[in-house]
Structures are given as C-alpha cells and as structure tokens.
C-alpha atoms as a PDB file:
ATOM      1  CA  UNK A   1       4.172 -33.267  -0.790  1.00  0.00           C
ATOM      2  CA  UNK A   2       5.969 -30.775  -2.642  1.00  0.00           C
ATOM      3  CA  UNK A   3       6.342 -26.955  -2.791  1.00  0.00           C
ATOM      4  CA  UNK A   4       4.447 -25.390  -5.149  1.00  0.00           C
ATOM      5  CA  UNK A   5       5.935 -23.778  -8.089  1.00  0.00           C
ATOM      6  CA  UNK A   6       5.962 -19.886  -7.660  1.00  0.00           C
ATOM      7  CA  UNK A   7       7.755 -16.932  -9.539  1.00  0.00           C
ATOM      8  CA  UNK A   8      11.502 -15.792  -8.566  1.00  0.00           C
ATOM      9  CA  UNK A   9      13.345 -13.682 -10.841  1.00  0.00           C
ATOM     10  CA  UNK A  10      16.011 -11.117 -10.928  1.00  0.00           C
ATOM     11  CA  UNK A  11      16.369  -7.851 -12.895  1.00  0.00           C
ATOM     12  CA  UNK A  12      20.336  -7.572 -14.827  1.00  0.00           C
ATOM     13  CA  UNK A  13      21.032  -3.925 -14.479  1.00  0.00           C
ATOM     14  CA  UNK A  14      25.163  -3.998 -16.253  1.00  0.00           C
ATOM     15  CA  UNK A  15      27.205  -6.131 -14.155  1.00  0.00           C
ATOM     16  CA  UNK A  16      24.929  -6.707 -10.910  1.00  0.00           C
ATOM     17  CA  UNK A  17      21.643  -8.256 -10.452  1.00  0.00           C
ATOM     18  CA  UNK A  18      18.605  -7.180  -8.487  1.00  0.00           C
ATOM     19  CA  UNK A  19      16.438  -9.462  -6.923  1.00  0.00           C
ATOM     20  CA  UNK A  20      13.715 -10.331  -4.458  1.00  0.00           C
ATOM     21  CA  UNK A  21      16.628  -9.770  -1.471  1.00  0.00           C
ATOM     22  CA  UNK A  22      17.638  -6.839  -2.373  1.00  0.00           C
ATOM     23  CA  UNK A  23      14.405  -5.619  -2.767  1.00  0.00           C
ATOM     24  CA  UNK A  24      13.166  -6.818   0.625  1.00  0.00           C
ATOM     25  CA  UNK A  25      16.246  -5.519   1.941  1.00  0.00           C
ATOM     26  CA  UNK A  26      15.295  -1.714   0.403  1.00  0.00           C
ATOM     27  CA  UNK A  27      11.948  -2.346   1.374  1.00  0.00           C
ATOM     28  CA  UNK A  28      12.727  -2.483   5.114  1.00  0.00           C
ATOM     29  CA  UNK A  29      15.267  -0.589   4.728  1.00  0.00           C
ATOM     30  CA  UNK A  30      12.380   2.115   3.812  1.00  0.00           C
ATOM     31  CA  UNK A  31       9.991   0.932   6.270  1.00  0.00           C
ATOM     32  CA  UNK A  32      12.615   1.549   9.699  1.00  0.00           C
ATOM     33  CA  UNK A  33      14.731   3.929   8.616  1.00  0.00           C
ATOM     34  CA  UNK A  34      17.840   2.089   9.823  1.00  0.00           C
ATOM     35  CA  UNK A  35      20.104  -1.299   8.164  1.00  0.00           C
ATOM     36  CA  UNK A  36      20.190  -2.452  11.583  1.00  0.00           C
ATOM     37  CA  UNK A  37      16.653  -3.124  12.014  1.00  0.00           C
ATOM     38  CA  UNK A  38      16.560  -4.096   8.558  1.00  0.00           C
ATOM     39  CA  UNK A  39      18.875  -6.979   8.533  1.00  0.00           C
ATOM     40  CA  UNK A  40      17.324  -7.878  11.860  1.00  0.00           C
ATOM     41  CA  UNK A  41      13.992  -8.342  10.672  1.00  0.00           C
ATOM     42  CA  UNK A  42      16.060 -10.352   7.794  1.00  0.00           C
ATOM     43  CA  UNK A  43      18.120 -12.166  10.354  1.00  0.00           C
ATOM     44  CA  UNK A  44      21.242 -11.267   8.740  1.00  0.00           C
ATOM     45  CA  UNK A  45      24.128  -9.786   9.834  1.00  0.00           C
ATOM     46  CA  UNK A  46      24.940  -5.812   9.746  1.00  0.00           C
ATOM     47  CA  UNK A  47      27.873  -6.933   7.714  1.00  0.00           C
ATOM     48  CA  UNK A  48      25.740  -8.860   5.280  1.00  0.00           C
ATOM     49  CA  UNK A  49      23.159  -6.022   5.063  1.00  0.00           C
ATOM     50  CA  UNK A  50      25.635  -3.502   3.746  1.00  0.00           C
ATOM     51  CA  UNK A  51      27.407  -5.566   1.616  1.00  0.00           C
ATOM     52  CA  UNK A  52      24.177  -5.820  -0.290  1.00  0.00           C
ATOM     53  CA  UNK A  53      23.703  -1.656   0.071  1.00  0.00           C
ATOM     54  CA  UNK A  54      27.070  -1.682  -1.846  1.00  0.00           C
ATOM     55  CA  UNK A  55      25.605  -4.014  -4.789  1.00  0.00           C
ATOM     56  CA  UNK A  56      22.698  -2.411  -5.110  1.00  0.00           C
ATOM     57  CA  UNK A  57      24.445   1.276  -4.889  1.00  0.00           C
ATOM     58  CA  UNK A  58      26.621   0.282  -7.392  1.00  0.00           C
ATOM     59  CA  UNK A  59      24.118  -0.990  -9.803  1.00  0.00           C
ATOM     60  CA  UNK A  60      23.125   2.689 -11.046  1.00  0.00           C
ATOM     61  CA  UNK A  61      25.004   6.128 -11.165  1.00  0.00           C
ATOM     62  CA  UNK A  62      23.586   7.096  -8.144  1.00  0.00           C
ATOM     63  CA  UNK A  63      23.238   5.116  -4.720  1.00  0.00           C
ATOM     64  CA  UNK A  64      19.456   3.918  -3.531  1.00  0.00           C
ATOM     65  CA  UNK A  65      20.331   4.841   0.005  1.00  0.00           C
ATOM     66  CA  UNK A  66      21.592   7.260   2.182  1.00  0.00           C
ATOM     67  CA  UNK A  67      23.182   7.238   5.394  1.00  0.00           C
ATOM     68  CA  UNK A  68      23.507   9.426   8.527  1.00  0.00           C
ATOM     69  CA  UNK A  69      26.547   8.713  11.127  1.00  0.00           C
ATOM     70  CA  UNK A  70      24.946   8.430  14.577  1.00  0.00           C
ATOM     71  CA  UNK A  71      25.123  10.966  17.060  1.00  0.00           C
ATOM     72  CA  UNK A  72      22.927  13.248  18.835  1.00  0.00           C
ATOM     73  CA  UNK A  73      19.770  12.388  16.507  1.00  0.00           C
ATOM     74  CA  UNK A  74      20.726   8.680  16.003  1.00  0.00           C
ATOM     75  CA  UNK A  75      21.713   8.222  12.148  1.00  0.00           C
ATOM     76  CA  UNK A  76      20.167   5.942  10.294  1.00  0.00           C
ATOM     77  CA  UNK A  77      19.267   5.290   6.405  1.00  0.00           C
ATOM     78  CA  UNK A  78      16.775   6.200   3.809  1.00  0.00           C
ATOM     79  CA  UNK A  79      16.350   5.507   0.441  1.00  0.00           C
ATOM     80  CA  UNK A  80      16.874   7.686  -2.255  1.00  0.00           C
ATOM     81  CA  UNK A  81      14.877   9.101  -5.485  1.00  0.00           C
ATOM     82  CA  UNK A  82      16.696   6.261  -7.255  1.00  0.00           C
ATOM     83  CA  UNK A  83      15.943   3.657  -4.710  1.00  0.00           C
ATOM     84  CA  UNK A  84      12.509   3.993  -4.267  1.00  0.00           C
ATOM     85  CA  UNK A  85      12.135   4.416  -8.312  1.00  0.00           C
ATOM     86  CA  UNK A  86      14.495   0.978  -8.522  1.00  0.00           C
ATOM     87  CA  UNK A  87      12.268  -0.714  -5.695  1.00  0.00           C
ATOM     88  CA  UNK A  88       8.698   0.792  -7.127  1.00  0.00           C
ATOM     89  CA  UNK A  89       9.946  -0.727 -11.037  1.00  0.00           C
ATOM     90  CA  UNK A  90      10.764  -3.956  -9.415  1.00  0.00           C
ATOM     91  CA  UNK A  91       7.672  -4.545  -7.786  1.00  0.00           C
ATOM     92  CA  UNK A  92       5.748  -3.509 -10.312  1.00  0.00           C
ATOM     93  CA  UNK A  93       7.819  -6.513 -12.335  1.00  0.00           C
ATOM     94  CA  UNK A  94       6.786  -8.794 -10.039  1.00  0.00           C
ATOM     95  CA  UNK A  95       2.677  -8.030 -10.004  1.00  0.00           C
ATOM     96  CA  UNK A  96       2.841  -7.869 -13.995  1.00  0.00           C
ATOM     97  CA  UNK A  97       4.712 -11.352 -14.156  1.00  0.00           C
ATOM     98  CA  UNK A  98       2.474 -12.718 -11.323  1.00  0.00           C
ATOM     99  CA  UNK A  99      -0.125 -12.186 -12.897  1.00  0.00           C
ATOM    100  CA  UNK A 100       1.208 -13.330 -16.217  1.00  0.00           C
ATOM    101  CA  UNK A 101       2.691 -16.591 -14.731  1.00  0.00           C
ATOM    102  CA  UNK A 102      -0.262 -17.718 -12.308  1.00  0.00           C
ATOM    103  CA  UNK A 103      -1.749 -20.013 -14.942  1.00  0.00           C
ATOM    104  CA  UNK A 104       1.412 -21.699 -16.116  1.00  0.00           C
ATOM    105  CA  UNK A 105       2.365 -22.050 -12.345  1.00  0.00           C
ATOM    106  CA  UNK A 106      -1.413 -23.679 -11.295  1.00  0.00           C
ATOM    107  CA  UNK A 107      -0.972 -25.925 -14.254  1.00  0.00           C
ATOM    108  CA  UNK A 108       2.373 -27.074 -12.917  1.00  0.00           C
ATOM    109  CA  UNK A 109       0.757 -27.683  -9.710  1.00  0.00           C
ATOM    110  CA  UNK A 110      -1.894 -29.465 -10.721  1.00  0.00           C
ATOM    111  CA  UNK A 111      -2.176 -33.113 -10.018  1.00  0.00           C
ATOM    112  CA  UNK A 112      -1.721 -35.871 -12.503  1.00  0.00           C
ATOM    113  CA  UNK A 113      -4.739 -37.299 -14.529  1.00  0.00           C
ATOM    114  CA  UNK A 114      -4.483 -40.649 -13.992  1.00  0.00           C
ATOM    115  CA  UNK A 115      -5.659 -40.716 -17.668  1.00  0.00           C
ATOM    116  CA  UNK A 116      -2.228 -40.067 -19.388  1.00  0.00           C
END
C-alpha cells in the first residue's frame, strides 16, 4: 500500500527557502532553549543544526535566534521577535492550506471505482 498524499510546502523569502525543517528546527529550538537538544531530538548533527540557524538567520534583516556562550549559567538559544513571528506565519500557512487541501488530498487517496 502506498503513503497517503499529504501537504509539504516551503515559503521563498529572497534567496532562501523556509520549510517544514526549519520550522521544526525553530520550534524545538523554542521549546529547550538549546540547538543541542534541538538537533538531538532531530537526530542531526550540531553541525547540521546551525548550518540551518545560518539559513534561516539570513533569510530576514534580523536573525530568528539568539545565542548565549556557555559558562557559569550554561548558554543556550532562544528565538527572537522575528523568529517566533517567522515560525507563528508559517504555521499558520500550514493550518490555512491544510485545511484548504484536505479534500483534494482524500480524493487522491481514495480508491479506484472499479466503474471507470
């Protein structure tokens, strides 16, 4: 059996693209506080995490998160006015084309009439 259709898109913002990694990226990036524990619960690698961080931080004229060296309190990241505005439009994207989408994706899942 197949996978069933479903919705996957990216937002162009100039040169870069913004898409459902990214955006899970930012979103756990949010959620822990840290790009560690983000790309772990991605199972990337550190490396692969910030390399993202750049893309998306260079999408817009200001970067979606911030960092804090380690030390004494730890470091770690958060995201920024712009990122959670960039994260909050995205997912909003995603629930209005859901929504729009569901009954063009059902109908591509449906099974064949055997009367056609």
């Amino acid at each position: 059996m197949s996978e069933a259709p479903r919705l996957w898109f990216q937002i162009r913002i100039g040169e870069g693209r913004f898409g459902p990694g990214k955006a899970e990226l930012l979103t756990h990036i949010r959620d822990t506080g840290s790009i560690s524990a983000a790309a772990r619960r991605m199972g990337m690698s550190y490396r692969r995490a910030w390399t993202l961080l750049e893309a998306v931080n260079a999408l817009t004229d200001a970067p979606a998160v911030e960092t804090e060296r380690g030390g004494a309190r730890g470091g770690g990241a958060r995201l920024t006015r712009r990122g959670e505005a960039l994260l909050a439009a995205y997912e909003h994207l995603r629930v209005a084309l859901a929504s729009t989408a569901a009954p063009t994706l059902a109908a591509l899942d449906a099974p064949d009439d055997p009367h056609d």
